[in-house]
C-alpha atoms as a PDB file:
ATOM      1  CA  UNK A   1       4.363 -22.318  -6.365  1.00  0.00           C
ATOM      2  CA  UNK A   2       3.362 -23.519  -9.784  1.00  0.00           C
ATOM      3  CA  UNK A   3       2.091 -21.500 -12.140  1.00  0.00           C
ATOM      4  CA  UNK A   4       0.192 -22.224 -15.786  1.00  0.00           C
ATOM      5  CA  UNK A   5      -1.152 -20.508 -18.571  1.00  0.00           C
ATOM      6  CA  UNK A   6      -4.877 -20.190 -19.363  1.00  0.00           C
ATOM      7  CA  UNK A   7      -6.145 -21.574 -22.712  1.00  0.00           C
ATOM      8  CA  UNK A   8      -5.750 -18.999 -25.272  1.00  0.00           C
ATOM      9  CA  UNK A   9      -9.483 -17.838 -25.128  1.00  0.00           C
ATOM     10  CA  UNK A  10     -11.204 -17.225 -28.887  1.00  0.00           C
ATOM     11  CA  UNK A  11     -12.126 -13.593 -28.729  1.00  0.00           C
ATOM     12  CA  UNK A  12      -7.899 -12.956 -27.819  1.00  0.00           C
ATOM     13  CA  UNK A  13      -7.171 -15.493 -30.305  1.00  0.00           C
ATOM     14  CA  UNK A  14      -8.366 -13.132 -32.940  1.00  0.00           C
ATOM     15  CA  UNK A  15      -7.345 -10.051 -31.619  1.00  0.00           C
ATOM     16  CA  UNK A  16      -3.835 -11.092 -30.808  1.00  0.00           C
ATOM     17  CA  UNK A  17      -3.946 -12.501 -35.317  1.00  0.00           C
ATOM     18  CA  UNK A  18      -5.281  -9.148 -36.065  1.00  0.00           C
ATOM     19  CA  UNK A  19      -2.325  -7.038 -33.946  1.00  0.00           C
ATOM     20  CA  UNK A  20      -0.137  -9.196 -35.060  1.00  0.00           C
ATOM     21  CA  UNK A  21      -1.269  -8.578 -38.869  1.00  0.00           C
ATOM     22  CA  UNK A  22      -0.871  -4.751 -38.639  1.00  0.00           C
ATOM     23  CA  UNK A  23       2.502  -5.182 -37.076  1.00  0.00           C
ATOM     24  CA  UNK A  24       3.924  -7.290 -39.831  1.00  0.00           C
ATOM     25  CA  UNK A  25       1.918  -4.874 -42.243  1.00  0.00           C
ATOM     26  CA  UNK A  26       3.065  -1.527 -40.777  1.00  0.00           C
ATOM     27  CA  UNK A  27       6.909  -3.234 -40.722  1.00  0.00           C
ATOM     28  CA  UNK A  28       6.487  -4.090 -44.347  1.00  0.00           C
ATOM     29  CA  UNK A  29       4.993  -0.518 -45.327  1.00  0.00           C
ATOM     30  CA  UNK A  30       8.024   1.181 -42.742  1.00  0.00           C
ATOM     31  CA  UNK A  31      10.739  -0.710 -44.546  1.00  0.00           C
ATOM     32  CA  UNK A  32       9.568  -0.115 -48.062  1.00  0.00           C
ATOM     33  CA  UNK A  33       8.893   3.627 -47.449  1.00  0.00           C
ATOM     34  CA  UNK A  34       5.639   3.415 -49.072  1.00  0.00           C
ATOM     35  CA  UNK A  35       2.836   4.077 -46.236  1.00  0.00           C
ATOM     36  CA  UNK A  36       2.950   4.065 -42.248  1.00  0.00           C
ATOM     37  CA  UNK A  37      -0.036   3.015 -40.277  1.00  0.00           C
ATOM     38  CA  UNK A  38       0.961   4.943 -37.417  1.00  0.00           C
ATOM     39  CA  UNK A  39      -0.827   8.123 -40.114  1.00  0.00           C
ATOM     40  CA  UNK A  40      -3.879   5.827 -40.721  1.00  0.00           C
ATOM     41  CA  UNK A  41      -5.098   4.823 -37.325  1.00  0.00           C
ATOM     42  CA  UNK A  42      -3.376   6.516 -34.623  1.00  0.00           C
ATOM     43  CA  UNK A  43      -4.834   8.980 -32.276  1.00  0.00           C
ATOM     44  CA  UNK A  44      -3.474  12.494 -33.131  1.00  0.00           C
ATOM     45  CA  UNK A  45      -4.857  15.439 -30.744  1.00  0.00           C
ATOM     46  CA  UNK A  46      -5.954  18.527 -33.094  1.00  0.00           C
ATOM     47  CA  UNK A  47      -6.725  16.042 -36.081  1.00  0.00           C
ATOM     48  CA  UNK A  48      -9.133  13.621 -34.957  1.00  0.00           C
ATOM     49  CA  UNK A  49     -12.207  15.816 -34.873  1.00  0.00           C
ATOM     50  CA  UNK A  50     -14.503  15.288 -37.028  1.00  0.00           C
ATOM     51  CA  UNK A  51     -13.187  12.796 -39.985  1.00  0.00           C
ATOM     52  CA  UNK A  52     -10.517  10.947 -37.655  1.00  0.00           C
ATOM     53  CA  UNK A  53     -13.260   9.628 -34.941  1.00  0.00           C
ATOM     54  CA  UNK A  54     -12.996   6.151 -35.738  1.00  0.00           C
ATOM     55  CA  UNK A  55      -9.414   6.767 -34.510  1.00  0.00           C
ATOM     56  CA  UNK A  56     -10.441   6.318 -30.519  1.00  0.00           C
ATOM     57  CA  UNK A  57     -11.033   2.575 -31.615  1.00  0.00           C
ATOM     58  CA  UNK A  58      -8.413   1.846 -33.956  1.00  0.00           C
ATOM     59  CA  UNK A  59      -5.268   3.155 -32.093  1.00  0.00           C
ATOM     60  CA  UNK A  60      -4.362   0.448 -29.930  1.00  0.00           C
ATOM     61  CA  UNK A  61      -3.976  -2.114 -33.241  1.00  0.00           C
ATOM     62  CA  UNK A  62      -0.863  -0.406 -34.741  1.00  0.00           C
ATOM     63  CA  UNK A  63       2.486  -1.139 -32.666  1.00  0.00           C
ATOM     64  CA  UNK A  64       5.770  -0.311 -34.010  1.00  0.00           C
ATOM     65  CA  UNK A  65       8.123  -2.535 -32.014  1.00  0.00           C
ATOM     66  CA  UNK A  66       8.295  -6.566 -31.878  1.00  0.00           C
ATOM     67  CA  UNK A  67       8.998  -6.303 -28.052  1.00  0.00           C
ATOM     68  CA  UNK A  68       5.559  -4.474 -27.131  1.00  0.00           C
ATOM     69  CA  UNK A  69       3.479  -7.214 -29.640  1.00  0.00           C
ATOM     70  CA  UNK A  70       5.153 -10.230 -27.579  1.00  0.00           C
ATOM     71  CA  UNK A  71       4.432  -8.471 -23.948  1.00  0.00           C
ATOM     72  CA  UNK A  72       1.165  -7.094 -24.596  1.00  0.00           C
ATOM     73  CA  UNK A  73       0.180 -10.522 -26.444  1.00  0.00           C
ATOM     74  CA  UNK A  74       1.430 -12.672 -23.339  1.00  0.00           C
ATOM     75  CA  UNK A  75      -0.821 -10.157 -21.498  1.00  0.00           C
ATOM     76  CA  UNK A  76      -3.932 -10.498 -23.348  1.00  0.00           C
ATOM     77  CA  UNK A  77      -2.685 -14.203 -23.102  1.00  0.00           C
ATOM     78  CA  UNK A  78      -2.315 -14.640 -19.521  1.00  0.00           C
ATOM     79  CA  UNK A  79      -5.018 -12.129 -18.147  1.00  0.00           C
ATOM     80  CA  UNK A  80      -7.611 -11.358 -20.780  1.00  0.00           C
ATOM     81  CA  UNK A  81      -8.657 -15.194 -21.342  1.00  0.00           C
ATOM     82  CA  UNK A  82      -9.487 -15.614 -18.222  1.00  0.00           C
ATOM     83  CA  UNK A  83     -11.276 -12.527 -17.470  1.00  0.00           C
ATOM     84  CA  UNK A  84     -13.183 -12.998 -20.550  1.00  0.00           C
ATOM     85  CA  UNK A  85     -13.835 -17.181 -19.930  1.00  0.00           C
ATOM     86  CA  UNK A  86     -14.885 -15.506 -16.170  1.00  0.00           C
ATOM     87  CA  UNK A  87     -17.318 -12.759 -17.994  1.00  0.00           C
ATOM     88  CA  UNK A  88     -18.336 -14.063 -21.421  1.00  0.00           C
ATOM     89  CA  UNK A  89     -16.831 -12.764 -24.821  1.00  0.00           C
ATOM     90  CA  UNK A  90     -19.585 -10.161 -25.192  1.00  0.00           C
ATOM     91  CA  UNK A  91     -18.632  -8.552 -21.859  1.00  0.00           C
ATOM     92  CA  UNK A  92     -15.230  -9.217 -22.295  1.00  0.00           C
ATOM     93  CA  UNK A  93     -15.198  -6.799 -25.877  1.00  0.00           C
ATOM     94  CA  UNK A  94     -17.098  -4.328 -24.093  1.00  0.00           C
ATOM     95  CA  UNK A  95     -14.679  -3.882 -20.974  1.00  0.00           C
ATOM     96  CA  UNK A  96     -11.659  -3.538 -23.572  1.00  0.00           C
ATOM     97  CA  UNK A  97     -13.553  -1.172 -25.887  1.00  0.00           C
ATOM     98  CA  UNK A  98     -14.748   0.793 -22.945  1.00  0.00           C
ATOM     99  CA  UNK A  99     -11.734   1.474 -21.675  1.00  0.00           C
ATOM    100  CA  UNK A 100      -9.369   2.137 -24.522  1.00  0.00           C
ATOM    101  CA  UNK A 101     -12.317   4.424 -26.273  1.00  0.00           C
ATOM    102  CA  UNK A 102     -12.734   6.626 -23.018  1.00  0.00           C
ATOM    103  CA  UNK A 103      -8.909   6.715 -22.139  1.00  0.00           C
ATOM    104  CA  UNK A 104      -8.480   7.792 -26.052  1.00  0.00           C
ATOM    105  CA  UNK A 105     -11.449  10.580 -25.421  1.00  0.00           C
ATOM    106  CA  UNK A 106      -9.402  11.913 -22.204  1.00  0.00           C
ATOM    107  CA  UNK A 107      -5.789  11.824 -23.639  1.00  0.00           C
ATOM    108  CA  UNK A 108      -7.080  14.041 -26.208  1.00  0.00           C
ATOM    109  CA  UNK A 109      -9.283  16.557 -23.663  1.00  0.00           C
ATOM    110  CA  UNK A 110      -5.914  16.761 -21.939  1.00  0.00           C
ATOM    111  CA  UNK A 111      -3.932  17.576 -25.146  1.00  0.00           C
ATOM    112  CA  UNK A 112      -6.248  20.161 -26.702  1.00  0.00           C
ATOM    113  CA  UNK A 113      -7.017  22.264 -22.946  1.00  0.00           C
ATOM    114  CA  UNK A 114      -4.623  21.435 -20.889  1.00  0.00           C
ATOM    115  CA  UNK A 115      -1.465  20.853 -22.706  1.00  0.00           C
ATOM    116  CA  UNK A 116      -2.053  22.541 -26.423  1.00  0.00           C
ATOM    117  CA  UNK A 117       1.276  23.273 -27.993  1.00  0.00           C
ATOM    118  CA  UNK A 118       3.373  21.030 -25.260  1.00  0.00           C
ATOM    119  CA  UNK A 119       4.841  17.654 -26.597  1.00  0.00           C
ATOM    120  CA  UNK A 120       1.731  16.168 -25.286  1.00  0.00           C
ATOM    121  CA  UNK A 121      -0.388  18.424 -27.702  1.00  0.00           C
ATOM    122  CA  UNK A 122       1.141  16.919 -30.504  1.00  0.00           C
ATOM    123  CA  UNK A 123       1.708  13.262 -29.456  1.00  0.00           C
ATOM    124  CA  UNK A 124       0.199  10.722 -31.646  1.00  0.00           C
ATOM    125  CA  UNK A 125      -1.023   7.893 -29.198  1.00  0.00           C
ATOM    126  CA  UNK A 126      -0.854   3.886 -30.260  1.00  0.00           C
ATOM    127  CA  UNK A 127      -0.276   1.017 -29.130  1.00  0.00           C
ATOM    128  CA  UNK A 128      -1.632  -2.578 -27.376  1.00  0.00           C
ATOM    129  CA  UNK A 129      -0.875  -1.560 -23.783  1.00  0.00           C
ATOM    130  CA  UNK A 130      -4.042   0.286 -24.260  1.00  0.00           C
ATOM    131  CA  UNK A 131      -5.332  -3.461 -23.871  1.00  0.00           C
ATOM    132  CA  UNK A 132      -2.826  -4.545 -21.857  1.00  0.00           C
ATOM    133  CA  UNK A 133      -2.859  -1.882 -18.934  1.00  0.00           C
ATOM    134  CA  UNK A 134      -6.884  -1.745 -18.513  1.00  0.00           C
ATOM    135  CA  UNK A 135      -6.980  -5.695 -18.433  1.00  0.00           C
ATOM    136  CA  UNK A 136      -4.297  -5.507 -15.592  1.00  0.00           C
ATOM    137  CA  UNK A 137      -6.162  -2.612 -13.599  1.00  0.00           C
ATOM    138  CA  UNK A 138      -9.829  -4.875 -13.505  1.00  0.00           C
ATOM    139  CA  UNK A 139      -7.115  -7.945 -13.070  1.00  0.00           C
ATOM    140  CA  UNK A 140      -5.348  -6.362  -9.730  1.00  0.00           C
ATOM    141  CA  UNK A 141      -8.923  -5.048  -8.589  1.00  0.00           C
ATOM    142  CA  UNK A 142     -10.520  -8.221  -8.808  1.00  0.00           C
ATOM    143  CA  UNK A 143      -7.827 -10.306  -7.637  1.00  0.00           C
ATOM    144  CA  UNK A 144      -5.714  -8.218  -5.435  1.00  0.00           C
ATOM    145  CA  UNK A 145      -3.523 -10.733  -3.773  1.00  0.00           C
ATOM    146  CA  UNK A 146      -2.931 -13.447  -6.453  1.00  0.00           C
ATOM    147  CA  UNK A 147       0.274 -13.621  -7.403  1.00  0.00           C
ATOM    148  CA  UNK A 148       2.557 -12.889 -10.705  1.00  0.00           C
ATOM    149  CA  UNK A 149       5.935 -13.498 -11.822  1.00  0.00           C
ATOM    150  CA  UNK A 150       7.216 -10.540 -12.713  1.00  0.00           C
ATOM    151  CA  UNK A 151      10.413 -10.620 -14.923  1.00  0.00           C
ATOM    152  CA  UNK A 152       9.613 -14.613 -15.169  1.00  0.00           C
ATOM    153  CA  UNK A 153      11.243 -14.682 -12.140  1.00  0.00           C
ATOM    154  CA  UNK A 154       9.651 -12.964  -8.543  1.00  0.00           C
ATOM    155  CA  UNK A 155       6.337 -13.225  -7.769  1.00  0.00           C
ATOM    156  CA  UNK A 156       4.664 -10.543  -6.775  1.00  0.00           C
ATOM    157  CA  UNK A 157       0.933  -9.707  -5.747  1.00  0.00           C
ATOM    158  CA  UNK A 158      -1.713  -8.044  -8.249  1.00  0.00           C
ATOM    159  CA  UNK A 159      -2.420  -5.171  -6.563  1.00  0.00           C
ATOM    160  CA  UNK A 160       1.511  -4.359  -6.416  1.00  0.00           C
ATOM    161  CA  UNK A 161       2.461  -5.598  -9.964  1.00  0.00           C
ATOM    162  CA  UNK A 162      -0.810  -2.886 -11.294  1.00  0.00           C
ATOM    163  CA  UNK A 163       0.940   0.109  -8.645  1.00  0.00           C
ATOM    164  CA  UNK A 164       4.711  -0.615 -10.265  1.00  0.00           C
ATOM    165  CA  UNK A 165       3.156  -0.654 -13.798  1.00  0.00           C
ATOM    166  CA  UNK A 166       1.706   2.706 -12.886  1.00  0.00           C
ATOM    167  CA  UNK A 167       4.838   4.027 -11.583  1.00  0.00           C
ATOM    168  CA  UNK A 168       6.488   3.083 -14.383  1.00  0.00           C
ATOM    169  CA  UNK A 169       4.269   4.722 -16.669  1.00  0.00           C
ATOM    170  CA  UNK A 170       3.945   8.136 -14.940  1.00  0.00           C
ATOM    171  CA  UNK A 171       7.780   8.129 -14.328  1.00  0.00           C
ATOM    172  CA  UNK A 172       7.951   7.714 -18.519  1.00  0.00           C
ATOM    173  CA  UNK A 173       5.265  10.316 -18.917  1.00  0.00           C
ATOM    174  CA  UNK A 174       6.807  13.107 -16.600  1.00  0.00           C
ATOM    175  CA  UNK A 175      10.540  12.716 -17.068  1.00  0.00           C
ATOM    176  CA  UNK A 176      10.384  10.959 -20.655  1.00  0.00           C
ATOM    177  CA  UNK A 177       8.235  13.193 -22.721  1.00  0.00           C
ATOM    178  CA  UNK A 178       6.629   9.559 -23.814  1.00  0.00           C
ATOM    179  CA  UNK A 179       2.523  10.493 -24.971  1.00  0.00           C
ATOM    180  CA  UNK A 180       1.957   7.408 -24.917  1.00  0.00           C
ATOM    181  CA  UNK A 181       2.584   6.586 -20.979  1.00  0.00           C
ATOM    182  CA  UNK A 182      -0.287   9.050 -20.079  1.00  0.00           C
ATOM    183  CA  UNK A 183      -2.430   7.045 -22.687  1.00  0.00           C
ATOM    184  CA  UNK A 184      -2.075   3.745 -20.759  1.00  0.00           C
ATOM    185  CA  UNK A 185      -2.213   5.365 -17.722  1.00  0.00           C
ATOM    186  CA  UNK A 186      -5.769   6.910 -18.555  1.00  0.00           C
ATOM    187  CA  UNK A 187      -6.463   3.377 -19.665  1.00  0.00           C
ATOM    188  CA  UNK A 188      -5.663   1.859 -16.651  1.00  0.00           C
ATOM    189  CA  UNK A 189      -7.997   4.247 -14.477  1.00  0.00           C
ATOM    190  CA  UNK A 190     -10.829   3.411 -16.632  1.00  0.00           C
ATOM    191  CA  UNK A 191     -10.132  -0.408 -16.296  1.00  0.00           C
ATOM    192  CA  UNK A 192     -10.362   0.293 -12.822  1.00  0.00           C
ATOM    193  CA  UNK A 193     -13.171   2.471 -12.442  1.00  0.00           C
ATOM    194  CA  UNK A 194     -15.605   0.075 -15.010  1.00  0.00           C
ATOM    195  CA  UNK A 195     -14.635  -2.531 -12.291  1.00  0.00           C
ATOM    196  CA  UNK A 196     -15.320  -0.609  -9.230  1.00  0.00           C
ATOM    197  CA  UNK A 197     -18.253   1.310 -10.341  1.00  0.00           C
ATOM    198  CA  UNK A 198     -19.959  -1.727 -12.290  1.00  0.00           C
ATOM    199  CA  UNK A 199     -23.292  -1.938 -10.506  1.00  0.00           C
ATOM    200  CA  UNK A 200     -24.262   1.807 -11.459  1.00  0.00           C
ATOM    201  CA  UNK A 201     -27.299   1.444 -13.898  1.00  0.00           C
ATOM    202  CA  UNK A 202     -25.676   2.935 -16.756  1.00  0.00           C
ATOM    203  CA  UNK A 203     -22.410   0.424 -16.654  1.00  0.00           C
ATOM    204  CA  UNK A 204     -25.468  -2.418 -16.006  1.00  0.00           C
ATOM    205  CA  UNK A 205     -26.800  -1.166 -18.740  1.00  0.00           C
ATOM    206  CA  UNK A 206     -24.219  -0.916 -20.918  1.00  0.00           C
ATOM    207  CA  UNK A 207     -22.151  -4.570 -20.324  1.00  0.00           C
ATOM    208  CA  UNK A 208     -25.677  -6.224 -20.128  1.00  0.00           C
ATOM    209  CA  UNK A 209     -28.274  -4.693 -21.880  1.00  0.00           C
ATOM    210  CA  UNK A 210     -31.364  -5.699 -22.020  1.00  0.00           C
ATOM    211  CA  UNK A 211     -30.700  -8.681 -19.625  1.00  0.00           C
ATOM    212  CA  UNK A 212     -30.664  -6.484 -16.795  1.00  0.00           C
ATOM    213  CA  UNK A 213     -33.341  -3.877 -17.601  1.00  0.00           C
ATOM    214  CA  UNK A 214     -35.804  -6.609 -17.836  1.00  0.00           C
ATOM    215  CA  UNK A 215     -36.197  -7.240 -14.435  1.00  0.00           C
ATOM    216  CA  UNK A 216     -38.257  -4.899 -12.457  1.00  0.00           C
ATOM    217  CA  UNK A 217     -39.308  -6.052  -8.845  1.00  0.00           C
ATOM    218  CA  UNK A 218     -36.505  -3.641  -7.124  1.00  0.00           C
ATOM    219  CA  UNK A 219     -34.261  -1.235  -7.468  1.00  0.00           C
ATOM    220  CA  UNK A 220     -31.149  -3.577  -7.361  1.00  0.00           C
ATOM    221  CA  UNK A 221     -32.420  -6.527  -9.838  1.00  0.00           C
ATOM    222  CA  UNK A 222     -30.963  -5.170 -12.817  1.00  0.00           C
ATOM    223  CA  UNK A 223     -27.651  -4.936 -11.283  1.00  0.00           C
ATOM    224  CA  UNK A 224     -24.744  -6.771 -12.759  1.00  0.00           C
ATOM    225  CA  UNK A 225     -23.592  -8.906  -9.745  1.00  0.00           C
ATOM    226  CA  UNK A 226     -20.507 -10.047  -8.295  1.00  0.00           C
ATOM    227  CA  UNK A 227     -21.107 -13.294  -7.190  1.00  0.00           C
ATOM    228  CA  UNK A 228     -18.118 -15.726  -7.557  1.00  0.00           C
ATOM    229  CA  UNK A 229     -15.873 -15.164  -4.291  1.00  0.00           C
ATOM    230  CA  UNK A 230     -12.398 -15.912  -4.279  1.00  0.00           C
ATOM    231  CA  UNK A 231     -10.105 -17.456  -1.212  1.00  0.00           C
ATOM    232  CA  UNK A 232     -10.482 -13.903   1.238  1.00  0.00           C
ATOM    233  CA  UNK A 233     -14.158 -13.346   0.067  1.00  0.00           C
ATOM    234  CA  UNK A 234     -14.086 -11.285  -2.354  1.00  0.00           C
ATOM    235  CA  UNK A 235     -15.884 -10.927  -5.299  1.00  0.00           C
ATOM    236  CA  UNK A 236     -14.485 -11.736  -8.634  1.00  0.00           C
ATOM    237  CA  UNK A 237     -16.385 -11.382 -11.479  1.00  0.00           C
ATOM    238  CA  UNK A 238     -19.569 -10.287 -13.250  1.00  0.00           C
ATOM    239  CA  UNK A 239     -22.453 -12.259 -13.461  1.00  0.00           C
END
C-alpha cells in the first residue's frame, strides 16, 4: 500500500512557524536562565482566574521538548491539512480552537473540584498534542477504517490508532502522575464530540455562522451537512 503526504495546507503552515518560534524562543530563554514561557502561557489550575484567561488559548503553543514539536508537527502535517483543505481554513481554526479551549476549561474544573491539592491540582498543562490529539479524534471518527503507519512501519486502522493513543494517554495519566495526559485526553473527547454532535444548532451555529441561520424553510436547513461519502458510505466532512 502506498502512502503520501498531503500538501502542507496554509493555515498549518503558520501554525506549525509559530510553534516552532516559541520552541526555539522558550529553549533560548531555558538555557540562558532569563525567562520560561512555560510561566507566561501555560494553563495553571488556581491561577488562571481572572487575569490568566487568555491562558485556555495560548497553552498548546509552548512545548519544551524537540521530540513533541517534530510529532505533533508531522501530525498537524499529515491530518490537519487535509481536514482543513476538506472543511475550509475558517472551520478548520474553529474545530482546533474549540477543542483545545473547552478541554483547557475541563482540565481545570477537574483540578480545582475534583482533584484540589493532588498533583493534578497543581499541574501546569502545555503542549501541541492539544492539536494533535483532537485532530486525530475527528480524523478516526470521520475516517474510521483508513489506514496509518504507526511507528513508520505497521499500518493500522483510524479508529484503532485514536483507541491506542487513548490508552496511552490514560495509562500516563493514572500510573505516571503526567497533567498533561488528562489534558489531551479531554482534548480528544471534544474532537470527538464537535464531530459527532455537529448538526446541533449551536455547533451549526458556531462553525458556520450566519451561513446557516439564513436559511429558514425547515427545521434542518441550517444544518451543517455531511455530504462527501467515503468507500463504506460514510460521511466525511462538513459542508
Amino acid at each position: 500500500m502506498n502512502y503520501q503526504a498531503p500538501p502542507l495546507s496554509r493555515v498549518n503552515k503558520i501554525l506549525l512557524i509559530v510553534i516552532v518560534a516559541f520552541f526555539i524562543l522558550h529553549s533560548l530563554g531555558h538555557a540562558l536562565g532569563a525567562f520560561s514561557l512555560v510561566q507566561w502561557f501555560g494553563l495553571v489550575p488556581g491561577s488562571t482566574f481572572p487575569l490568566r484567561l487568555y491562558t485556555l488559548l495560548t497553552y498548546p503553543w509552548v512545548e519544551t521538548h524537540l521530540m513533541s514539536v517534530l510529532f505533533n508537527g508531522l501530525a498537524l502535517w499529515f491530518l490537519g491539512s487535509e481536514l482543513e483543505r476538506q472543511w475550509g481554513e475558517k472551520i478548520y481554526l474553529k474545530f482546533l480552537f474549540a477543542s483545545i479551549f473547552l478541554a483547557g476549561v475541563l482540565y481545570l474544573l477537574i483540578a480545582a473540584v475534583i482533584l484540589r491539592g493532588t498533583w493534578l491540582g497543581g499541574g501546569v498543562l502545555i503542549g501541541t498534542a492539544g492539536f494533535t490529539y483532537s485532530l486525530t479524534a475527528a480524523y478516526a471518527t470521520l475516517y474510521p477504517d483508513r489506514e496509518f503507519l504507526m511507528m513508520f512501519a505497521f499500518p493500522v486502522k483510524a479508529k484503532w490508532f485514536c483507541l491506542i493513543m487513548a490508552g496511552v494517554e490514560l495509562y500516563l495519566g493514572v500510573f505516571s502522575g503526567n497533567p498533561a495526559s488528562w489534558g489531551h485526553l479531554f482534548a480528544m473527547l471534544f474532537g470527538f464530540l464537535l464531530i459527532r454532535y455537529q448538526t446541533t444548532p449551536f455547533l451549526v451555529w458556531w462553525f458556520k455562522g450566519n451561513q446557516g441561520s439564513a436559511q429558514k424553510k425547515s427545521r434542518n436547513a441550517s444544518h451543517l451537512k455531511l455530504v462527501k461519502k467515503d468507500d463504506e458510505n460514510k460521511p466525511t466532512h462538513w459542508h
